[in-house]
Protein backbone atom coordinates (compact mmCIF):
# COMPACT_ATOMS: atom_id res chain seq x y z
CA UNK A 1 -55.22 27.43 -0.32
CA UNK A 2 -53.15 28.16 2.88
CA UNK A 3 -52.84 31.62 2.34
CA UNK A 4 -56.85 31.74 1.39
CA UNK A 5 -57.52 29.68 5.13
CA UNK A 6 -55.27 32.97 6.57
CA UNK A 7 -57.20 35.54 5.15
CA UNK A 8 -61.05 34.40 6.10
CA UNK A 9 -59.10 33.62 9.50
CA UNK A 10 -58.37 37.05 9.97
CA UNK A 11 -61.66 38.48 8.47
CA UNK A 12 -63.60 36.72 11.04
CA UNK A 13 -61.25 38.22 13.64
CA UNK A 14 -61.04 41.65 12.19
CA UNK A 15 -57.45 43.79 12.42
CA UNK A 16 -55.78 43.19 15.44
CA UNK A 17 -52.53 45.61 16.26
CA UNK A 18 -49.44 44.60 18.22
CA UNK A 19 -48.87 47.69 20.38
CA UNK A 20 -52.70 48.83 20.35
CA UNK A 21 -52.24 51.09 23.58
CA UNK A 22 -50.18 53.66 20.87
CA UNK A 23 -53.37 53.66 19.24
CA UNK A 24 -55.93 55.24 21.13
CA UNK A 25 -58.60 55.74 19.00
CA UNK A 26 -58.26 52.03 17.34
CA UNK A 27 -59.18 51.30 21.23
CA UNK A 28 -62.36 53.36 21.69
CA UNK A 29 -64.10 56.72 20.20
CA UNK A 30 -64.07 57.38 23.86
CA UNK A 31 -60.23 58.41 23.74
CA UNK A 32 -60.47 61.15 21.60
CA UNK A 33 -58.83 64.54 23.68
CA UNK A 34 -57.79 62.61 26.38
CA UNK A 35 -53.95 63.14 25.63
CA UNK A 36 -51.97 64.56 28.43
CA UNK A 37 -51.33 67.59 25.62
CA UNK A 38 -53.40 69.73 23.85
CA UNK A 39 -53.32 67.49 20.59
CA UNK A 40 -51.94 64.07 19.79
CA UNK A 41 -50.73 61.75 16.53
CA UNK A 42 -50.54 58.48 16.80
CA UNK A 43 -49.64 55.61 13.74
CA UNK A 44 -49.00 51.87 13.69
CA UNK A 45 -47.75 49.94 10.82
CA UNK A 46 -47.94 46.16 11.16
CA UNK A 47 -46.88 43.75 8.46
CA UNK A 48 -47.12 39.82 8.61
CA UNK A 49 -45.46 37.08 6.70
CA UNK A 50 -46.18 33.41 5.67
CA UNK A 51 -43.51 31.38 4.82
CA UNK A 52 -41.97 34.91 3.33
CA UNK A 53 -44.88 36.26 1.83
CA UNK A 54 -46.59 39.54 2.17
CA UNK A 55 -49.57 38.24 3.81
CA UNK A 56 -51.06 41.75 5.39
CA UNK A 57 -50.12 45.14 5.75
CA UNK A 58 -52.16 47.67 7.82
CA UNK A 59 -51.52 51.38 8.11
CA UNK A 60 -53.06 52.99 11.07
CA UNK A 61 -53.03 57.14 11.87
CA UNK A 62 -54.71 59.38 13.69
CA UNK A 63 -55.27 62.72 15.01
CA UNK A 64 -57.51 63.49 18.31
CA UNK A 65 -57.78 67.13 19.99
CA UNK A 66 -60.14 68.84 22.08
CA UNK A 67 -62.59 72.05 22.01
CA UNK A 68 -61.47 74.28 23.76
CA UNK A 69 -64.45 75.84 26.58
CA UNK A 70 -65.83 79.40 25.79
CA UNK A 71 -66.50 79.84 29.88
CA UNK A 72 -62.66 78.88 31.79
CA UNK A 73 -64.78 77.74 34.52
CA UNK A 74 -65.92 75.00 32.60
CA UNK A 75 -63.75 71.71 32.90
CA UNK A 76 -65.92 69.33 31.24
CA UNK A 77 -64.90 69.24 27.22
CA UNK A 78 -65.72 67.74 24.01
CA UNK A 79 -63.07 65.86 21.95
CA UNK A 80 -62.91 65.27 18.29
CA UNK A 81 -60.58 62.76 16.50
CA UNK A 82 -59.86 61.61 12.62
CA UNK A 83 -58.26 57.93 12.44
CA UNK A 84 -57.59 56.48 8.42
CA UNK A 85 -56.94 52.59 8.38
CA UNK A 86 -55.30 51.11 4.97
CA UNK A 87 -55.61 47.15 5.04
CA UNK A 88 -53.97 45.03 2.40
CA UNK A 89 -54.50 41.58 1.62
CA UNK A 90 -52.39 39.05 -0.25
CA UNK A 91 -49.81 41.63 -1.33
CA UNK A 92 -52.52 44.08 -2.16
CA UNK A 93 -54.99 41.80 -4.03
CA UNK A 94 -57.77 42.83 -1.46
CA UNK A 95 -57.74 46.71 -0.55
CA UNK A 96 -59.91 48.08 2.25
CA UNK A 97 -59.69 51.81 3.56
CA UNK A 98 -61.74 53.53 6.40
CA UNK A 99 -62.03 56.44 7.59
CA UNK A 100 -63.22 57.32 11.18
CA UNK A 101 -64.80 60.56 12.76
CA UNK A 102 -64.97 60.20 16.58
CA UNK A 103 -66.71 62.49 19.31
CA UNK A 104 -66.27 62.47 22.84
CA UNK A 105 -67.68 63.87 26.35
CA UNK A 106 -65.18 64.06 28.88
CA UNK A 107 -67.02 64.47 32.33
CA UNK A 108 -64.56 64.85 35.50
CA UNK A 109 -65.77 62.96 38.48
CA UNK A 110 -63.52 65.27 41.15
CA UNK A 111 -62.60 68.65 42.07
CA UNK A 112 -59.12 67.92 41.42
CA UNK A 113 -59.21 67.04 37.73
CA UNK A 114 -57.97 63.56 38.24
CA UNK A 115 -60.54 60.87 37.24
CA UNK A 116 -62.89 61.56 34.22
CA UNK A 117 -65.69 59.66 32.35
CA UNK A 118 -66.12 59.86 28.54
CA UNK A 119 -68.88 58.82 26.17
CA UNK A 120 -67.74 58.50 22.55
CA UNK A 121 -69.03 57.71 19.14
CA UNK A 122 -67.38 57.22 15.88
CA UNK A 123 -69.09 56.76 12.24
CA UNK A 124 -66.63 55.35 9.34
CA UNK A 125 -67.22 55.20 5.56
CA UNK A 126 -65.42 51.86 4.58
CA UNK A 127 -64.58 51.08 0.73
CA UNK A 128 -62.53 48.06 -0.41
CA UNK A 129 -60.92 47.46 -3.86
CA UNK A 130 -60.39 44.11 -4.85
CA UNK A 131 -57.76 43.42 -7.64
CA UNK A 132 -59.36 40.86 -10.19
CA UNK A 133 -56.07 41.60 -12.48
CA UNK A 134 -53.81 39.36 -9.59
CA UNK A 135 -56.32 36.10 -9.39
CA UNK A 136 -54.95 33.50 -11.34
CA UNK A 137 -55.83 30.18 -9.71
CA UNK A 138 -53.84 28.53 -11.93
CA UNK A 139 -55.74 29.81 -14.97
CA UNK A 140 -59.06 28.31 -14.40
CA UNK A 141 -57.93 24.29 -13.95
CA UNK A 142 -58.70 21.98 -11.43
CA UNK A 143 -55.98 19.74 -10.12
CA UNK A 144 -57.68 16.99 -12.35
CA UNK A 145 -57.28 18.49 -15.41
CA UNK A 146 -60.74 19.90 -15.82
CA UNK A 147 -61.91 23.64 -16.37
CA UNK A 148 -64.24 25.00 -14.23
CA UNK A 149 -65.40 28.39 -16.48
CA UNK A 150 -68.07 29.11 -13.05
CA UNK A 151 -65.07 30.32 -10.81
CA UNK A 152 -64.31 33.04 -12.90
CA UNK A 153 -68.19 33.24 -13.06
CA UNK A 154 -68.36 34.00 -9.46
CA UNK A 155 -65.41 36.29 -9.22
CA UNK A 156 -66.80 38.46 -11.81
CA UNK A 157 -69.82 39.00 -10.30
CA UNK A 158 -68.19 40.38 -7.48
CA UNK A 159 -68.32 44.14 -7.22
CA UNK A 160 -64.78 45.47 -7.24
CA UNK A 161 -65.47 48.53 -5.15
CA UNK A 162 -67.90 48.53 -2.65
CA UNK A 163 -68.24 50.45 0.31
CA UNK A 164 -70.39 51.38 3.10
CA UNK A 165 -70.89 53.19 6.28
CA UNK A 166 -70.39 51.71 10.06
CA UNK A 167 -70.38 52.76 13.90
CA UNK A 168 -69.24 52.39 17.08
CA UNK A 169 -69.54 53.55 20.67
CA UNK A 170 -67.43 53.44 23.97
CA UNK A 171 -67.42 54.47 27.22
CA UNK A 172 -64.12 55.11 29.37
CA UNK A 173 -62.91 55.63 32.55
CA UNK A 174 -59.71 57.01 32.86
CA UNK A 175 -57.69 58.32 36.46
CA UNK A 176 -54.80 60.16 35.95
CA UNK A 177 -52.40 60.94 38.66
CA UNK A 178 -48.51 62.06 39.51
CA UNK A 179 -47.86 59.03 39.80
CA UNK A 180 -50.21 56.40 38.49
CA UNK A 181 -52.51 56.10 35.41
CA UNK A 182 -55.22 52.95 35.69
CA UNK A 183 -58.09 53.28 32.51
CA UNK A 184 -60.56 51.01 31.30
CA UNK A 185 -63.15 50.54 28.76
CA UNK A 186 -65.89 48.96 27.07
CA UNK A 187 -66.63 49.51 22.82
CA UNK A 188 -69.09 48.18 20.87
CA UNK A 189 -68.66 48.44 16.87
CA UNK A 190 -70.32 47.08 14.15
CA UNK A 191 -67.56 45.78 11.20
CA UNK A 192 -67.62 44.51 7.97
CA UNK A 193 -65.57 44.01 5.26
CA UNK A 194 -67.12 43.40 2.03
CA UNK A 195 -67.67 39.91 0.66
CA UNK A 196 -64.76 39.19 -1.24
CA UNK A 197 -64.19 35.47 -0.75
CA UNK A 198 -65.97 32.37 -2.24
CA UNK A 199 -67.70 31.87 0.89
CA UNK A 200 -71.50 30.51 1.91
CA UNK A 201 -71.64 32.49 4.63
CA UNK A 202 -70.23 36.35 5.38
CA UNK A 203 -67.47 36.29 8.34
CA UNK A 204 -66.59 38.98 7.60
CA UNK A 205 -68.92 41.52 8.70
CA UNK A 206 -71.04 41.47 12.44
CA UNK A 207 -71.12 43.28 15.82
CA UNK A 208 -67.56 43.48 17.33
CA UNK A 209 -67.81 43.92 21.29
CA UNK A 210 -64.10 44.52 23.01
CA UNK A 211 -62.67 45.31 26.54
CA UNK A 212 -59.42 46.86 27.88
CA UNK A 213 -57.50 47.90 30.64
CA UNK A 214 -54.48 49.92 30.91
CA UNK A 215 -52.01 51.13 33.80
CA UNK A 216 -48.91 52.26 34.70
CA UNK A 217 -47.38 53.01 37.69
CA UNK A 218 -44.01 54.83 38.88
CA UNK A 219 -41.92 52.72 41.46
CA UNK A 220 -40.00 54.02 44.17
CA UNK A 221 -36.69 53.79 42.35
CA UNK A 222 -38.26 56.16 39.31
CA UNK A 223 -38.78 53.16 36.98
CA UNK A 224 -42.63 52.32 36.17
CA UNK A 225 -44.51 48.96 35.11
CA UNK A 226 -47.39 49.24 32.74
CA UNK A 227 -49.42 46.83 31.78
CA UNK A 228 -52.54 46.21 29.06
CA UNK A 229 -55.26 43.82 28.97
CA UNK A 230 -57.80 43.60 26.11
CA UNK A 231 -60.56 41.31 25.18
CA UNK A 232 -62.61 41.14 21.65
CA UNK A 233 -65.20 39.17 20.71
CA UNK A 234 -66.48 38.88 16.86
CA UNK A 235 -69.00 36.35 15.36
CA UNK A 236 -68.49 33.57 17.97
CA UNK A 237 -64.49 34.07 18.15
CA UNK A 238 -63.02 35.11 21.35
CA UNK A 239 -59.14 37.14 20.61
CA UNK A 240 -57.49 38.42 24.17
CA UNK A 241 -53.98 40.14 24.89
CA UNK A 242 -52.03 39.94 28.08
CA UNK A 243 -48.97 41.41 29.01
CA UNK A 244 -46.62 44.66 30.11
CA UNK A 245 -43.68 46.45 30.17
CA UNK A 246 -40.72 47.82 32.50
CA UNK A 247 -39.53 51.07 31.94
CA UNK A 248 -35.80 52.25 32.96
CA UNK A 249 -36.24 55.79 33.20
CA UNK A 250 -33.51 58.59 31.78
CA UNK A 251 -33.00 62.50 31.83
CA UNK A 252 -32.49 64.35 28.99
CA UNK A 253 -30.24 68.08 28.90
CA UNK A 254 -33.05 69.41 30.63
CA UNK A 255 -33.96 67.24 33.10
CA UNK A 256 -37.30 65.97 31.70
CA UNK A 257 -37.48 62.40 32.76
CA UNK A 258 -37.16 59.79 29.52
CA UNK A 259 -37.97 56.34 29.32
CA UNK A 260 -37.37 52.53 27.75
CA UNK A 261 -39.94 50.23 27.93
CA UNK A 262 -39.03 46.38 27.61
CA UNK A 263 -41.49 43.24 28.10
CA UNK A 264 -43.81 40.91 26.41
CA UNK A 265 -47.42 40.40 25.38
CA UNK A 266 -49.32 37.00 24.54
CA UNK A 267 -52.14 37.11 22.11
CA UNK A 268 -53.54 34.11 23.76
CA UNK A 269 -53.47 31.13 21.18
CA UNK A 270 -51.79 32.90 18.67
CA UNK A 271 -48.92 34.97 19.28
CA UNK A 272 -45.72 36.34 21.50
CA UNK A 273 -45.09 39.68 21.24
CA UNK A 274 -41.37 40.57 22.61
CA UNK A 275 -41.87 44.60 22.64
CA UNK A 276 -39.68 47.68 23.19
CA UNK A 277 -40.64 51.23 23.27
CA UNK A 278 -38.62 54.86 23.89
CA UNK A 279 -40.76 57.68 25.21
CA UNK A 280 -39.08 61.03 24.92
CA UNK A 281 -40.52 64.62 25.84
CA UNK A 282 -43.46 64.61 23.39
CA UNK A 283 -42.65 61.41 21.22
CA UNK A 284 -42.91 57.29 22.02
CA UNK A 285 -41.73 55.46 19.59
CA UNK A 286 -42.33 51.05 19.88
CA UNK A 287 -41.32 48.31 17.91
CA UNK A 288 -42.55 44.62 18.00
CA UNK A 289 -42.16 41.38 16.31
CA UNK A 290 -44.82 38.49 16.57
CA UNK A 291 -43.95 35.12 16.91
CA UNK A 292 -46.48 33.22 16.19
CA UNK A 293 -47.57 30.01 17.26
CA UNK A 294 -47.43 28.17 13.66
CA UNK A 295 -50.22 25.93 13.99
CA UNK A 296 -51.76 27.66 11.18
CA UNK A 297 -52.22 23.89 8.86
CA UNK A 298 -50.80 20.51 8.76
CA UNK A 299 -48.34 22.18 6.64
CA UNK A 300 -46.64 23.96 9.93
CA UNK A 301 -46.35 27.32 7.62
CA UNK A 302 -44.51 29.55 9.23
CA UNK A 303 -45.71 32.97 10.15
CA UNK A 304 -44.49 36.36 11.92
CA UNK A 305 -44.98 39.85 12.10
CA UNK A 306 -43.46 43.35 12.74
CA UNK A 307 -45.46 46.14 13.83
CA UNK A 308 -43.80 49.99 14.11
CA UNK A 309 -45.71 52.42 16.37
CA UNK A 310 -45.21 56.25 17.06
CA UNK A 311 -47.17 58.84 18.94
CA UNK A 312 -46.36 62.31 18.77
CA UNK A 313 -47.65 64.82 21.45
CA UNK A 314 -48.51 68.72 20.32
CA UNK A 315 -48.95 71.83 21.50
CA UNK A 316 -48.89 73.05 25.84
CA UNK A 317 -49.06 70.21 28.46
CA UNK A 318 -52.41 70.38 30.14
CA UNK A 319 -51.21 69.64 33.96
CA UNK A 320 -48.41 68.01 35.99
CA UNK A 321 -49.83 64.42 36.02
CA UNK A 322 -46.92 61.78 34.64
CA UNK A 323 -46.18 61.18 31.33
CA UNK A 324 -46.87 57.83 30.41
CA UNK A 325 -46.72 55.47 27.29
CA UNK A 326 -50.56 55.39 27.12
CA UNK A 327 -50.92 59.78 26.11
């Protein structure tokens, strides 16, 4: 029953990453070609735990790039992006896959290239498997004693693969210097994931509105402080993250300047996040573990979570602005 109360929990709230900033697209269509290099890839994989079981495991990648402008006097571009999400419920009793095509318009506000404004829009087509073969509720008995033949009823009236189409919108801000980067953003998305719970009413689907900020700055001694800030709300139910990071900055052979990020977030109400990333030429790697606030029941189950992220950069750097954790 606990585990059941955890998974219309986080239907309601939707997929929430631990190190979303890696994941630009997850944030907003908007993103797409925005990358300080001509192409990017970026992919999280979270898993949680309750009381040692496999309670969720999400695979996020995706790919964003930009057209390049028939006139070179041009600056404005398009961008174009592919992201694939794999969800798994209940150690893959509920299976739900998407697959997002974004577009972007990147508009620059200044003769120096240095602050821009995108409009973006993404459709997804959405399926989600749901494995009948792994319900057992202890074979169809009620803690009394009694059989109740109309659960199984219900479950097998459920469609085991359906799938539909969805879309969202953003619009972004971004300003991109030598030495700072400050963006911000608004999406609006309509979710769902197909009824797959003996519920009245469906959580899990409805109109998903979300807000973030991100920036980083290099201090005087070379090292930089970034910070993100994002707000979602979902049928009624508010989910916010706080936090940033400190970066001690290194040289490589060449004398490209490296760095290691270390600091916290706080999923308000719900989670710490204790977070450390490497950027490296063209690749950031992070790593985080969620420590959760284990109010989930009376019960005081006992849940946590580890999320790997990496972003790989491709192809020429587009200008001399810094590098930072967010391309």
């Amino acid at each position: 029953m606990f585990i059941v109360f955890a998974v219309n929990t986080n239907a309601q709230q939707g997929i929430g990453l631990s190190q979303p900033y890696i994941s630009s697209q997850f944030l907003s269509p908007a993103t797409v070609g925005n990358g300080n290099y001509e192409q990017r890839i970026q992919t999280n994989l979270k898993s949680q735990f309750l009381d040692g079981n496999n309670l969720y495991r999400t695979l996020i990648s995706g790919w964003d790039s930009r057209f390049k402008n028939a006139d070179p006097e041009q600056k404005n571009y398009f961008g174009v992006g592919a992201q694939v999400i794999s969800d798994q419920a209940m150690a893959g009793v509920i299976n739900s896959n998407y697959i997002t095509l974004d577009f972007a318009y990147h508009l620059f506000l200044d003769a120096n290239l240095k602050n821009e404004l995108s409009l973006g829009l993404g459709v997804t087509y959405g399926q989600t498997y749901l494995d009948k073969s792994k319900l057992f509720f202890g074979e169809g008995f009620n803690i009394d004693g009694s059989y109740t033949a109309g659960n199984y009823d219900y479950l097998n009236s459920i469609k085991s693969f359906p799938q539909n189409f969805y879309y969202n919108t953003g619009i972004l801000f971004t300003r991109h210097t030598e030495n700072n980067f400050i963006q911000g953003g608004l999406t609006v998305s309509f979710l769902s994931k197909p009824k797959t719970l003996i519920l009245s009413v469906d959580t899990a689907s409805g109109m998903k509105s979300s807000a973030f900020f991100n920036y980083e700055k290099v201090l005087e001694n070379g090292s930089s402080l970034m910070t993100h800030l994002s707000f979602s709300n979902k049928n009624g139910l508010n989910q916010a993250v706080v936090g940033g990071l400190y970066s001690f900055p290194f040289k490589d052979k060449t004398g490209k300047v490296n760095r290691i990020y270390i600091g916290c977030f706080d999923r308000l109400e719900d989670a710490i996040i204790p977070s450390f990333s490497i950027m490296m030429d063209k690749y950031t790697l992070g790593l985080s573990y969620d420590i959760y606030n284990n109010d989930l029941s009376g019960a005081k189950l006992k849940q946590n979570g580890f999320e790997i992220a990496l972003s790989v950069s491709l192809g020429k750097k587009r200008n001399e602005w810094m590098r930072t954790i967010f391309d």
